[in-house]
N, C-alpha and C. Protein backbone atom coordinates (compact mmCIF):
# COMPACT_ATOMS: atom_id res chain seq x y z
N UNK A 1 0.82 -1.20 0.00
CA UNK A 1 0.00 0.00 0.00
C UNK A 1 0.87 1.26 0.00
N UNK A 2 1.78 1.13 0.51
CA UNK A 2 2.99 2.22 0.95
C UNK A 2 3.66 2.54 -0.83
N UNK A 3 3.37 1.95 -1.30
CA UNK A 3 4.29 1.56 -2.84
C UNK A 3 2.81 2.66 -3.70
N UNK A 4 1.63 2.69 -3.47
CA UNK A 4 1.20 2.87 -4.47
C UNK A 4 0.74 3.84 -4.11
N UNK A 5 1.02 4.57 -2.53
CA UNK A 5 1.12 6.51 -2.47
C UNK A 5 1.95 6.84 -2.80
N UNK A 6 3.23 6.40 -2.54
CA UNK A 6 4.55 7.44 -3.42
C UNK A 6 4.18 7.09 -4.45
N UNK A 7 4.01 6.18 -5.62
CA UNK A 7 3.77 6.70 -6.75
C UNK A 7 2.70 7.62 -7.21
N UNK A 8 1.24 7.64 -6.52
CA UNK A 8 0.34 8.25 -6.94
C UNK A 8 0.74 9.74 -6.28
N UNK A 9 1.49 9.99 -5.67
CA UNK A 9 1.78 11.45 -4.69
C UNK A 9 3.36 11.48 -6.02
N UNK A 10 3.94 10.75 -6.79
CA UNK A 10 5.04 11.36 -7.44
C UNK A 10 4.47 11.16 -8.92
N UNK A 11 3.37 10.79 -9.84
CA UNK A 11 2.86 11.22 -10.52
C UNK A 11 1.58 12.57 -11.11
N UNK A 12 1.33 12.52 -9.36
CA UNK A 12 0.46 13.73 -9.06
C UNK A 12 0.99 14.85 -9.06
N UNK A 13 2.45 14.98 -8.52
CA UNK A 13 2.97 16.26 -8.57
C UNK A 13 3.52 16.45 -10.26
N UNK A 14 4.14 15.38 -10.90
CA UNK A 14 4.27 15.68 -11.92
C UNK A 14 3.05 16.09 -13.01
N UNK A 15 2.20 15.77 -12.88
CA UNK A 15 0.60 16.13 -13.63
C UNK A 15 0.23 17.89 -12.92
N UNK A 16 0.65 17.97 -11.60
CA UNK A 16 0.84 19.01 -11.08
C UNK A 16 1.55 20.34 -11.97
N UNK A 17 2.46 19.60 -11.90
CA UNK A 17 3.55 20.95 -12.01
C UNK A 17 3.44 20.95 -13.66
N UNK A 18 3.05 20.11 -14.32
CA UNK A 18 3.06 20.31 -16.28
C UNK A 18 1.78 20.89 -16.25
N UNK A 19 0.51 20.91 -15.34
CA UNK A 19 -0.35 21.50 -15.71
C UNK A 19 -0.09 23.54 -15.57
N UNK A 20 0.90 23.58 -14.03
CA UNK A 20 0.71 24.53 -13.80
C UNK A 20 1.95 25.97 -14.87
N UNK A 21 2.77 24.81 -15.48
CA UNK A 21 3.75 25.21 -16.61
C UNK A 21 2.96 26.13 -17.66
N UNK A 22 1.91 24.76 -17.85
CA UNK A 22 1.23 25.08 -19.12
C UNK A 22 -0.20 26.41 -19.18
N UNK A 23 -0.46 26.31 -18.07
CA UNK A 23 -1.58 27.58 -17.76
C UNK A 23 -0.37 28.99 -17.70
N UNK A 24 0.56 28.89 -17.48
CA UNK A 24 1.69 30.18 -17.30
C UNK A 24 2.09 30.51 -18.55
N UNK A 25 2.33 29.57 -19.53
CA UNK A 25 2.63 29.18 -20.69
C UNK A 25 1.18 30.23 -21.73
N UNK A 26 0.02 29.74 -21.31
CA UNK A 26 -1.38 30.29 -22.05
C UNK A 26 -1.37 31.38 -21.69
N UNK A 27 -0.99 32.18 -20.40
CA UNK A 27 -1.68 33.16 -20.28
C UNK A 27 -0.53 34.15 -20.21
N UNK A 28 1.09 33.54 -21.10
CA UNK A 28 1.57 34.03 -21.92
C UNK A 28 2.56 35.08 -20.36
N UNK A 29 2.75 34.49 -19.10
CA UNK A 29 2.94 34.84 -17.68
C UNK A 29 4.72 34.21 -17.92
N UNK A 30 5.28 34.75 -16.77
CA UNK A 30 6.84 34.86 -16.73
C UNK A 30 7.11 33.61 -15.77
N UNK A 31 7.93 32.63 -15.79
CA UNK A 31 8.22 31.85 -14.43
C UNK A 31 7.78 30.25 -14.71
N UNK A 32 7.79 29.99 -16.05
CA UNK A 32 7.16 28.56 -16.43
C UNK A 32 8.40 28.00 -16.96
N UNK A 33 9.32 28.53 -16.90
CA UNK A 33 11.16 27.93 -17.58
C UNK A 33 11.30 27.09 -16.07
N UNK A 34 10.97 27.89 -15.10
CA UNK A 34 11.36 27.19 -13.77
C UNK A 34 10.73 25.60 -13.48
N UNK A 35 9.58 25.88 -13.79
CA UNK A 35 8.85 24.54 -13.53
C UNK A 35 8.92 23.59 -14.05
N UNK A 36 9.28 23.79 -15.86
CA UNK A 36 9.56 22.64 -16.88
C UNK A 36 11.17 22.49 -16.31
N UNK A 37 11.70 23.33 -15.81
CA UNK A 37 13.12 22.21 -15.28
C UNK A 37 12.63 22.10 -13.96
N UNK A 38 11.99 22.03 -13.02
CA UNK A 38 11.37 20.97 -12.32
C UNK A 38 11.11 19.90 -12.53
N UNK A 39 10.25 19.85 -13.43
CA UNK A 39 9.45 18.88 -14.43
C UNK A 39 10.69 17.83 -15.06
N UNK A 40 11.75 18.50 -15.21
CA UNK A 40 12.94 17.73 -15.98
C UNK A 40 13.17 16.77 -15.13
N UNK A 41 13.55 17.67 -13.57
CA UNK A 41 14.70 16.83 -12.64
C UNK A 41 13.59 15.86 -12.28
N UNK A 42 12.54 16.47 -12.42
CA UNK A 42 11.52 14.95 -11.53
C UNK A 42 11.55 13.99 -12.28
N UNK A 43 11.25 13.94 -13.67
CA UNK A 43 11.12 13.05 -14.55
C UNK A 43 12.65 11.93 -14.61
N UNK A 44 13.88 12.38 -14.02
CA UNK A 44 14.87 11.59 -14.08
C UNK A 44 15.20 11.41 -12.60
N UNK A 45 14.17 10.96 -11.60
CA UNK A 45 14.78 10.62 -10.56
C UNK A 45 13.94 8.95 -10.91
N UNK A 46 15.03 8.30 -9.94
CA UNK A 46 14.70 7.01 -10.33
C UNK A 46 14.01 6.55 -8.43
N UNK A 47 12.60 6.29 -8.61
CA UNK A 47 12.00 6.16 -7.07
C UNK A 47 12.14 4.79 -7.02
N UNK A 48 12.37 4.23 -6.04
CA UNK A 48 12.57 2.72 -5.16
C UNK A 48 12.06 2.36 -3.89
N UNK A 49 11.18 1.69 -3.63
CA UNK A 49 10.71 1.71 -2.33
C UNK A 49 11.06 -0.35 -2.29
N UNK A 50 11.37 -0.45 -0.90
CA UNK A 50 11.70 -1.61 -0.45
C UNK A 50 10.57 -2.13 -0.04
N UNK A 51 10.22 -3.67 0.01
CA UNK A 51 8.78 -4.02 0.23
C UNK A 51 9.32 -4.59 1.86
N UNK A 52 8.98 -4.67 2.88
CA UNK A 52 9.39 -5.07 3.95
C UNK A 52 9.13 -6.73 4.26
């Protein structure tokens, strides 16, 4: 159960943060370079959880 909140809490933030890129992005707003390299570093972390 522990396995399938970190993923749903580390796909959520990523659906998070590309949505909130992309509304900054539309409404044509300053500060969305920051988030898509957010978006970068998250996308290349490699998550591991140990099953006990």
């Amino acid at each position: 159960m522990k396995e399938i909140i970190i993923f749903l809490l580390y796909f959520l933030t990523i659906f998070a943060i590309s949505g909130m890129a992309t509304f900054l992005m539309y409404q044509k707003l300053d500060g969305w370079g920051w988030l898509i390299f957010i978006l970068v570093l998250l996308l290349n972390v490699k998550i591991s959880v140990k099953q006990e």
